[in-house]
PDB file of N, CA and C in Angstrom:
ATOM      1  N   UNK A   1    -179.991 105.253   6.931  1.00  0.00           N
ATOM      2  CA  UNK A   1    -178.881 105.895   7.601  1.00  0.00           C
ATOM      3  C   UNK A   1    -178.400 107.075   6.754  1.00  0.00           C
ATOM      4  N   UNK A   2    -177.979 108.059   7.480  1.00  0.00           N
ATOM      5  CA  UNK A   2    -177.487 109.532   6.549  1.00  0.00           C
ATOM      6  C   UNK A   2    -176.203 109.619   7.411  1.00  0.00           C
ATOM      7  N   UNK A   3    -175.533 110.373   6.250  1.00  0.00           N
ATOM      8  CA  UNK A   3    -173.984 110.614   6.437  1.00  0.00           C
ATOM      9  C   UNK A   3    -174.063 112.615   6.806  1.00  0.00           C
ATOM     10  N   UNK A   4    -173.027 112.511   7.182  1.00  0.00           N
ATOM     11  CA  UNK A   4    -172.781 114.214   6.693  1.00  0.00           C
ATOM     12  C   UNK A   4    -171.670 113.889   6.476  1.00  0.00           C
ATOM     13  N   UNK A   5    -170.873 114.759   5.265  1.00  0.00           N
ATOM     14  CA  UNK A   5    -169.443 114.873   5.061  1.00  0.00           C
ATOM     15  C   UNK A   5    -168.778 115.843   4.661  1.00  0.00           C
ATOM     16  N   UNK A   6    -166.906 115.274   4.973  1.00  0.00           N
ATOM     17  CA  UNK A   6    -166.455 116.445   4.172  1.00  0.00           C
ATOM     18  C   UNK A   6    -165.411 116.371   2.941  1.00  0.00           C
ATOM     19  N   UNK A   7    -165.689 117.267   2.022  1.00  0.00           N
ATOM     20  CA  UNK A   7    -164.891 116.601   0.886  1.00  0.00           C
ATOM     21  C   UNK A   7    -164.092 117.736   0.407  1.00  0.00           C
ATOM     22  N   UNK A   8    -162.563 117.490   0.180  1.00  0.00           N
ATOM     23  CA  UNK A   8    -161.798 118.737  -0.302  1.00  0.00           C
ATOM     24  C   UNK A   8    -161.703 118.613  -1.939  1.00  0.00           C
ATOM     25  N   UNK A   9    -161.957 119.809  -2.488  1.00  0.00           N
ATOM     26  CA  UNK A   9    -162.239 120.127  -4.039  1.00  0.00           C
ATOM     27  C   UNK A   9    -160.686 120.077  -3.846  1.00  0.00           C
ATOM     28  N   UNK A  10    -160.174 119.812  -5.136  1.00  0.00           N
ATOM     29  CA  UNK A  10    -159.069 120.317  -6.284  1.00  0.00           C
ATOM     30  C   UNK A  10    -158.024 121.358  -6.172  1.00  0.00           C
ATOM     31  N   UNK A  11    -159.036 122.337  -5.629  1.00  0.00           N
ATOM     32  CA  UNK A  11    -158.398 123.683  -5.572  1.00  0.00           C
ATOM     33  C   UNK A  11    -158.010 123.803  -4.005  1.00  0.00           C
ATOM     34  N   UNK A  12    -158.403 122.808  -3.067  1.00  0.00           N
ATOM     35  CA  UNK A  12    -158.213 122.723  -1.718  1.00  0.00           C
ATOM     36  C   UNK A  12    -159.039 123.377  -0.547  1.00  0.00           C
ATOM     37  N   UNK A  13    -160.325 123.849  -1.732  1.00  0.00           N
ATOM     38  CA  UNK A  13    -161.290 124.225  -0.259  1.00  0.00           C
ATOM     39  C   UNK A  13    -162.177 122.799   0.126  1.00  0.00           C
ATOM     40  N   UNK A  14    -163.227 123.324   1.287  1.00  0.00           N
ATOM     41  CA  UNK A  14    -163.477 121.920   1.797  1.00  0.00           C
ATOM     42  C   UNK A  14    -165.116 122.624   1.651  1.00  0.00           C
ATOM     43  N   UNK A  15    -165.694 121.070   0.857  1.00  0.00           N
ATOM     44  CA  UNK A  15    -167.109 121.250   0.685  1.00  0.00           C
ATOM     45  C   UNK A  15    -168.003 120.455   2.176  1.00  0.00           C
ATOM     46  N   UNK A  16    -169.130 120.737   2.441  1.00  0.00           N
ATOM     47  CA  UNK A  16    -169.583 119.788   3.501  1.00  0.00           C
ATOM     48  C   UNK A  16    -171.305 119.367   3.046  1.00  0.00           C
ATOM     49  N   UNK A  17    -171.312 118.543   3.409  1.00  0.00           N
ATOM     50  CA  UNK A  17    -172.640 117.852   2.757  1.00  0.00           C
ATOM     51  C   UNK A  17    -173.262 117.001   3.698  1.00  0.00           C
ATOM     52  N   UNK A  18    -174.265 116.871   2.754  1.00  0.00           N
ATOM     53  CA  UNK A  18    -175.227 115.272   3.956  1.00  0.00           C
ATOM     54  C   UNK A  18    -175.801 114.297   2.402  1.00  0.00           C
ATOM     55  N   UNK A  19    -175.855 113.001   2.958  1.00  0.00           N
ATOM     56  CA  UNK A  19    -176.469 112.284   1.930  1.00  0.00           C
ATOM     57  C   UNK A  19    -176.974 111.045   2.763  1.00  0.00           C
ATOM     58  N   UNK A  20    -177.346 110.043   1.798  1.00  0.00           N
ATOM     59  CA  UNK A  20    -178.262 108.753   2.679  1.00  0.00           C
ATOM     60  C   UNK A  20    -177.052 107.857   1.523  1.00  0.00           C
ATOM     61  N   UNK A  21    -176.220 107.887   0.722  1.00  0.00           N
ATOM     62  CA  UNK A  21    -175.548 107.249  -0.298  1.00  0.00           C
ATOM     63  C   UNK A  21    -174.379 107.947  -0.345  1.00  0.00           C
ATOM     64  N   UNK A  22    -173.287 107.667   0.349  1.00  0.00           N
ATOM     65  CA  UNK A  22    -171.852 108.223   0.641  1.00  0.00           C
ATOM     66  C   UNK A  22    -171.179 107.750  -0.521  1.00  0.00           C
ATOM     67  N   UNK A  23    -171.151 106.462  -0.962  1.00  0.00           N
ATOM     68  CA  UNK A  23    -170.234 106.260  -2.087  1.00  0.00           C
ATOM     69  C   UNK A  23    -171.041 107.119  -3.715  1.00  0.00           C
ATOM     70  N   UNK A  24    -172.345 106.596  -3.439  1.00  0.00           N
ATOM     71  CA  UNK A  24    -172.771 107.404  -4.517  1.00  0.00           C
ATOM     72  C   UNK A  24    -172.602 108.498  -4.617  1.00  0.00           C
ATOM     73  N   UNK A  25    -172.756 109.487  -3.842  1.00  0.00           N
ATOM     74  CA  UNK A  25    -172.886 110.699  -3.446  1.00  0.00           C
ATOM     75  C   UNK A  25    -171.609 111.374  -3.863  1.00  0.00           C
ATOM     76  N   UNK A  26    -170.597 110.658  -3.606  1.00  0.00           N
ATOM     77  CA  UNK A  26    -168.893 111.022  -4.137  1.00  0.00           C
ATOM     78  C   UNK A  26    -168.774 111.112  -5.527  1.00  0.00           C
ATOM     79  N   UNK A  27    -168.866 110.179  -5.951  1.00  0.00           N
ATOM     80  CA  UNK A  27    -169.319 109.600  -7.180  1.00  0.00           C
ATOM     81  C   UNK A  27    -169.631 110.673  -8.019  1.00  0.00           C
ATOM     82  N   UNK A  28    -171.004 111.498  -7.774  1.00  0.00           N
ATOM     83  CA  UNK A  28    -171.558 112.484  -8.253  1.00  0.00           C
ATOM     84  C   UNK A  28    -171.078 113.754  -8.265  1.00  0.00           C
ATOM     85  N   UNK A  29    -170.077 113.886  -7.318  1.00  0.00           N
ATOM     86  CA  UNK A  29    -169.485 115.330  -7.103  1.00  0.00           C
ATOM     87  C   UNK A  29    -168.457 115.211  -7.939  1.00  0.00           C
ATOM     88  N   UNK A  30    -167.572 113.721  -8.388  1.00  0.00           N
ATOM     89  CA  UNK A  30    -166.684 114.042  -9.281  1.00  0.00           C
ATOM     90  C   UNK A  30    -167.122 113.777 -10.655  1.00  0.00           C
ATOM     91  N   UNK A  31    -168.446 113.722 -10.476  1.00  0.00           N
ATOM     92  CA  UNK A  31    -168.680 113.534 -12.409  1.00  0.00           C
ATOM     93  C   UNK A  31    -168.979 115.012 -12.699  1.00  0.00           C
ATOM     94  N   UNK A  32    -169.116 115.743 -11.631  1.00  0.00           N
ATOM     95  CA  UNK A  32    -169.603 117.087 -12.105  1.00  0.00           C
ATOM     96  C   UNK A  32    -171.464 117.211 -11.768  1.00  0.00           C
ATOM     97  N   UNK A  33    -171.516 116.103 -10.929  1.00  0.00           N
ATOM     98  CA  UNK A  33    -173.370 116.387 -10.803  1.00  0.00           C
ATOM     99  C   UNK A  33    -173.715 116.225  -9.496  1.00  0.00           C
ATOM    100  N   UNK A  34    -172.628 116.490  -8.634  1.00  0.00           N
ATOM    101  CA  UNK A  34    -173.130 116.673  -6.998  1.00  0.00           C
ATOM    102  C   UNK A  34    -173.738 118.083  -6.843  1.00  0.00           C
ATOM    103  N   UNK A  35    -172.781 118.954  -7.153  1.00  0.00           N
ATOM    104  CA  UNK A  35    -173.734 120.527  -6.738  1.00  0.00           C
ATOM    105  C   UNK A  35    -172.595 121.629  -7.174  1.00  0.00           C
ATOM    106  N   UNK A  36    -173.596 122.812  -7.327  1.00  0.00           N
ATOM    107  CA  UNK A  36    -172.715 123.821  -8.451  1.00  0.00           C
ATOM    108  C   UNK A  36    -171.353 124.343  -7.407  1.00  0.00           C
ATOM    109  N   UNK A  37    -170.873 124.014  -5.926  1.00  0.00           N
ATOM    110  CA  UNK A  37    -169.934 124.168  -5.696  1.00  0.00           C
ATOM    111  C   UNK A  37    -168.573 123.367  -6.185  1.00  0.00           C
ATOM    112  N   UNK A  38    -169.070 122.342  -6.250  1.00  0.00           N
ATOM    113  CA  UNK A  38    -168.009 121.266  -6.550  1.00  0.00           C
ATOM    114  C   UNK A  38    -167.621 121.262  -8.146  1.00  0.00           C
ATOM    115  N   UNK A  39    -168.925 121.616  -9.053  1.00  0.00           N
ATOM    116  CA  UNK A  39    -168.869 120.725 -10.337  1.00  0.00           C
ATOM    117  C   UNK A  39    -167.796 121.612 -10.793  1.00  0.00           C
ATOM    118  N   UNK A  40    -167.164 122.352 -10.649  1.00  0.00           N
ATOM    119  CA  UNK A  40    -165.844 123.191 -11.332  1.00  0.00           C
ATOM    120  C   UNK A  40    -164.741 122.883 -10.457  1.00  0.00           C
ATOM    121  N   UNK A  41    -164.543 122.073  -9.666  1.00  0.00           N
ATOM    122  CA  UNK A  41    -163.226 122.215  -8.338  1.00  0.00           C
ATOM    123  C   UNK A  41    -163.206 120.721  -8.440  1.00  0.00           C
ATOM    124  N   UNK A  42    -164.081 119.691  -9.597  1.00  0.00           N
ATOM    125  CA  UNK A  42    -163.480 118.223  -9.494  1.00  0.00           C
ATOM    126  C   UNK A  42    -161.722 117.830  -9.638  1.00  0.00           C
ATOM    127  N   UNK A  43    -161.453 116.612  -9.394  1.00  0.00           N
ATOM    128  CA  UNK A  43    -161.806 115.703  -8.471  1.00  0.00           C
ATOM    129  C   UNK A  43    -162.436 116.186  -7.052  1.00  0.00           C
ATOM    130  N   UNK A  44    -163.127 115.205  -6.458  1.00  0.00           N
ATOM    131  CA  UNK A  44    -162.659 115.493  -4.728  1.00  0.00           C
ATOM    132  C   UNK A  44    -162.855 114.671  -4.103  1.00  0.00           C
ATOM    133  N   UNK A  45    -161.856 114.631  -3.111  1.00  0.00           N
ATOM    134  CA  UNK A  45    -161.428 113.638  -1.861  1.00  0.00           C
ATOM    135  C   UNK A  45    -162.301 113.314  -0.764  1.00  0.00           C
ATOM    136  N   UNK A  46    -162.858 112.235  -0.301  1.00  0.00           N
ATOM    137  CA  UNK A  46    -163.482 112.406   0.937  1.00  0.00           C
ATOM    138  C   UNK A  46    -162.613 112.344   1.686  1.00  0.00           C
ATOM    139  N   UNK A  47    -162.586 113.285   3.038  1.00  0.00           N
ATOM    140  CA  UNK A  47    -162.102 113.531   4.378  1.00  0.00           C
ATOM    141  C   UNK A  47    -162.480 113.030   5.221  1.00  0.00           C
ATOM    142  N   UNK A  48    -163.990 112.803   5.379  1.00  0.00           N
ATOM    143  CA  UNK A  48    -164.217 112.869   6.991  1.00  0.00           C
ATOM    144  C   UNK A  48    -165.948 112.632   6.373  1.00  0.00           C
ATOM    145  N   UNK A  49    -166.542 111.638   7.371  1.00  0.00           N
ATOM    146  CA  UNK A  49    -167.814 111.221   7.550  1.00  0.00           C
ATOM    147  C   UNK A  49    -168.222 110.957   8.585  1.00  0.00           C
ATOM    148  N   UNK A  50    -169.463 111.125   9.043  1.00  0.00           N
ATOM    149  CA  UNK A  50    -170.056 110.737  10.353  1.00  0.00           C
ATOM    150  C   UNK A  50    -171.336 110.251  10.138  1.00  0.00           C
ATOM    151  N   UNK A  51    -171.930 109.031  10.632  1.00  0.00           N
ATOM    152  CA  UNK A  51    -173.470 108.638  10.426  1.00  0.00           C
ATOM    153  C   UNK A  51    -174.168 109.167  11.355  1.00  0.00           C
ATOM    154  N   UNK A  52    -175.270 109.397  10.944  1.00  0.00           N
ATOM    155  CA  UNK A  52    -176.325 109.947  11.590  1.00  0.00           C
ATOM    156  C   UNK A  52    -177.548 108.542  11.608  1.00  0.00           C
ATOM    157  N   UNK A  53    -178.157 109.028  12.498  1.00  0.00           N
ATOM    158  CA  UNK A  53    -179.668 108.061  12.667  1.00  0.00           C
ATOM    159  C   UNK A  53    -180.804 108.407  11.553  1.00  0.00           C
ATOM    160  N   UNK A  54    -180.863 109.993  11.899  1.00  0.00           N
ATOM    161  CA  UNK A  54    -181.668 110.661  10.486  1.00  0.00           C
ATOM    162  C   UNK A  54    -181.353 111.662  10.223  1.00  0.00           C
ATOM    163  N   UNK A  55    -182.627 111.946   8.851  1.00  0.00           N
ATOM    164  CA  UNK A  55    -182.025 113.154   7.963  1.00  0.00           C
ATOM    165  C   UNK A  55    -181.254 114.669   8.893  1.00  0.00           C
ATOM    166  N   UNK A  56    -182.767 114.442   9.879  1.00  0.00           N
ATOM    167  CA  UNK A  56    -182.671 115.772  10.472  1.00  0.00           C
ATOM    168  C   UNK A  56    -181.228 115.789  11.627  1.00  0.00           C
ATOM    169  N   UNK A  57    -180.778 114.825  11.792  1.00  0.00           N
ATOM    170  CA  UNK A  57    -179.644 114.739  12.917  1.00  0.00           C
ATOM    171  C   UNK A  57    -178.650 114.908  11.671  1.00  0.00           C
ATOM    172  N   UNK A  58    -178.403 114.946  10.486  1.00  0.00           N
ATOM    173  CA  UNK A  58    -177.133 114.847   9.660  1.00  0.00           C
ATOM    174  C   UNK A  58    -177.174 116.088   9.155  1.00  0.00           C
ATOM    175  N   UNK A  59    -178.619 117.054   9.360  1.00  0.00           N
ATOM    176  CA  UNK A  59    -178.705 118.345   8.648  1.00  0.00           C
ATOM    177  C   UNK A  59    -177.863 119.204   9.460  1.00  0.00           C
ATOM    178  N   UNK A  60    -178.224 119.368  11.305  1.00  0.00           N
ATOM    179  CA  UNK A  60    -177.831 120.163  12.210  1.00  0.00           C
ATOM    180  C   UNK A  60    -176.887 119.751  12.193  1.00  0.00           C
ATOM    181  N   UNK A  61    -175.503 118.676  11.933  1.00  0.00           N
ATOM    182  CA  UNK A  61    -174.388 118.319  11.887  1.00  0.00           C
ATOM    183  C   UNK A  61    -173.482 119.020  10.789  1.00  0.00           C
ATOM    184  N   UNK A  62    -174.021 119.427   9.817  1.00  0.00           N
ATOM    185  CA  UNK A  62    -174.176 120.006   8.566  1.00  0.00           C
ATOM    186  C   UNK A  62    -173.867 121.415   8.783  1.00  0.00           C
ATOM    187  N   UNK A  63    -174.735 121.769   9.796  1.00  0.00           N
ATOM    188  CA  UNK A  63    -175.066 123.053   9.664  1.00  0.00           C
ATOM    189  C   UNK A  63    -174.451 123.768  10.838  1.00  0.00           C
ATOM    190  N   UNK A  64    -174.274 122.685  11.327  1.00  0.00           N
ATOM    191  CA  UNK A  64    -172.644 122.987  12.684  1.00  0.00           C
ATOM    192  C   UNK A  64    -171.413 123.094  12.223  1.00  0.00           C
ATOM    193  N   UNK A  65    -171.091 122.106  10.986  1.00  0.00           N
ATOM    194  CA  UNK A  65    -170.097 122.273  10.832  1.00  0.00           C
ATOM    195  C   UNK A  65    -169.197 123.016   9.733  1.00  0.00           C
ATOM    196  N   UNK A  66    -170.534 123.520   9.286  1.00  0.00           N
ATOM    197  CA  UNK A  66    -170.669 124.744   8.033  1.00  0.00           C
ATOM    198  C   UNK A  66    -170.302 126.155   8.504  1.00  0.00           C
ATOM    199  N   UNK A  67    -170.810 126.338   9.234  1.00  0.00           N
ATOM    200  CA  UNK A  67    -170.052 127.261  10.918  1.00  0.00           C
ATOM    201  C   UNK A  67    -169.213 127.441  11.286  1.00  0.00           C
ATOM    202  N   UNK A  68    -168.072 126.352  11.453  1.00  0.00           N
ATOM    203  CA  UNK A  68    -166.604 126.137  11.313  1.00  0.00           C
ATOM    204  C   UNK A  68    -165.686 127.059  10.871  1.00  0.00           C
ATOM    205  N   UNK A  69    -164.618 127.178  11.116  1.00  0.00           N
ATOM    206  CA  UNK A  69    -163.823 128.300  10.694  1.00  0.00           C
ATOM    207  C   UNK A  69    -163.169 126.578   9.695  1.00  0.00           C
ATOM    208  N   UNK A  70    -162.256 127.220   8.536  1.00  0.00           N
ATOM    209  CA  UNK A  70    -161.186 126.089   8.204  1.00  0.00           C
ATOM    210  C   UNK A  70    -160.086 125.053   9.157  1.00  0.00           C
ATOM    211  N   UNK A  71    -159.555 125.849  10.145  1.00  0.00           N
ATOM    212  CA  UNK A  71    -158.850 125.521  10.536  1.00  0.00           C
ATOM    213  C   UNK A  71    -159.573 124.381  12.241  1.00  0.00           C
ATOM    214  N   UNK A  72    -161.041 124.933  12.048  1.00  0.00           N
ATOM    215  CA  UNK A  72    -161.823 123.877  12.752  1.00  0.00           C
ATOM    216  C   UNK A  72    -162.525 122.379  12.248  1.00  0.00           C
ATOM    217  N   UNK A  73    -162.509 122.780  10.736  1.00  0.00           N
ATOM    218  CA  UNK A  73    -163.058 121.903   9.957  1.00  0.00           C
ATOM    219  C   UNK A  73    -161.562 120.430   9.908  1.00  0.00           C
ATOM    220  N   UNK A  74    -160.682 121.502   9.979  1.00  0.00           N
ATOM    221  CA  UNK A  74    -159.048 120.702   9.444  1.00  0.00           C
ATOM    222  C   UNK A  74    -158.967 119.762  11.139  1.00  0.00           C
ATOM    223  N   UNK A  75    -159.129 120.063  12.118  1.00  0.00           N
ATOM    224  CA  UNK A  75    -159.093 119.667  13.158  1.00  0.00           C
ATOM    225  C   UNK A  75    -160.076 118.364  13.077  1.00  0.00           C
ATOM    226  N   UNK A  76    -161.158 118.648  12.809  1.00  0.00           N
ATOM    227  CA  UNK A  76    -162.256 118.053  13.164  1.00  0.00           C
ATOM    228  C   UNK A  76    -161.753 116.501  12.380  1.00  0.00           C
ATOM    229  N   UNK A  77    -161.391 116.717  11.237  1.00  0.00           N
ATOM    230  CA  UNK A  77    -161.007 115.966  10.115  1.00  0.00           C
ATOM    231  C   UNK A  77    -159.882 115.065  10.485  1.00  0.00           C
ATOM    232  N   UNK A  78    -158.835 115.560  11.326  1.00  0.00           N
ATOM    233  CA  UNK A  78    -158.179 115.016  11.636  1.00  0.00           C
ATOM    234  C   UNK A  78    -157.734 114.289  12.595  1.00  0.00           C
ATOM    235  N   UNK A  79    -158.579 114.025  13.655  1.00  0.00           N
ATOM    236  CA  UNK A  79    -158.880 114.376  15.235  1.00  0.00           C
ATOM    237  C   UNK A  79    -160.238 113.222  15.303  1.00  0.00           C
ATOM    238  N   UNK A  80    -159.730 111.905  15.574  1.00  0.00           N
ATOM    239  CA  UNK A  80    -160.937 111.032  15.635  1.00  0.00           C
ATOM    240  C   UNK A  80    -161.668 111.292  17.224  1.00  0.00           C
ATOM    241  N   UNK A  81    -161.088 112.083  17.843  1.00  0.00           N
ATOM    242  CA  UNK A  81    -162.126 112.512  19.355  1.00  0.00           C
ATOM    243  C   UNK A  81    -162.535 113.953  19.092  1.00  0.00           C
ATOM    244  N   UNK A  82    -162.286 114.804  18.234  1.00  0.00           N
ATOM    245  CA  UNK A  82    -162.741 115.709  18.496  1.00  0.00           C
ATOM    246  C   UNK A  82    -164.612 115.327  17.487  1.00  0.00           C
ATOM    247  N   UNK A  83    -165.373 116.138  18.533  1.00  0.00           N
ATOM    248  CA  UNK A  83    -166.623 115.980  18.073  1.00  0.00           C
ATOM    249  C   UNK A  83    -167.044 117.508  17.535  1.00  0.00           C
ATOM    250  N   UNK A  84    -168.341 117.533  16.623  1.00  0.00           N
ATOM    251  CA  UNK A  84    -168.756 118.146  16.427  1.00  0.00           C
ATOM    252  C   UNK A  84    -169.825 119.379  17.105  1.00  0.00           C
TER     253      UNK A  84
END
């Protein structure tokens, strides 16, 4: 099973990701070894997750919602009917 997510850095922007290990995956962004967006903006919060079936359904979810303006991402996040 793969996740896509979204996680707000420190500084209050919002990172978005995919993984197959959601807790791990968190985990890693606040030790500083998820990815060079995050590793300077630790802690960060998870927001918002969605499972996917597979990789490739959590990528285009990813990549939809990377697309997003902020204030669509903030919706999305907050808004258990609004879909992607």
């Amino acid at each position: 099973m793969w996740s896509v997510y979204i996680v707000e850095c420190k500084d209050g922007s919002l990172y978005t990701g995919i993984t197959d290990n959601l807790v791990r995956r968190i985990k890693q962004h606040n030790c500083g070894h998820g990815c060079r967006f995050t590793k300077y903006r630790k802690p960060v919060m998870l927001l918002y997750s969605k499972e996917c079936v597979t990789k490739g359904e959590a990528l285009r979810c990813e990549l939809k919602i990377k697309g997003f303006k902020r204030d669509r991402k903030l919706e999305l996040i907050n808004s258990s009917t609004a879909s992607i």
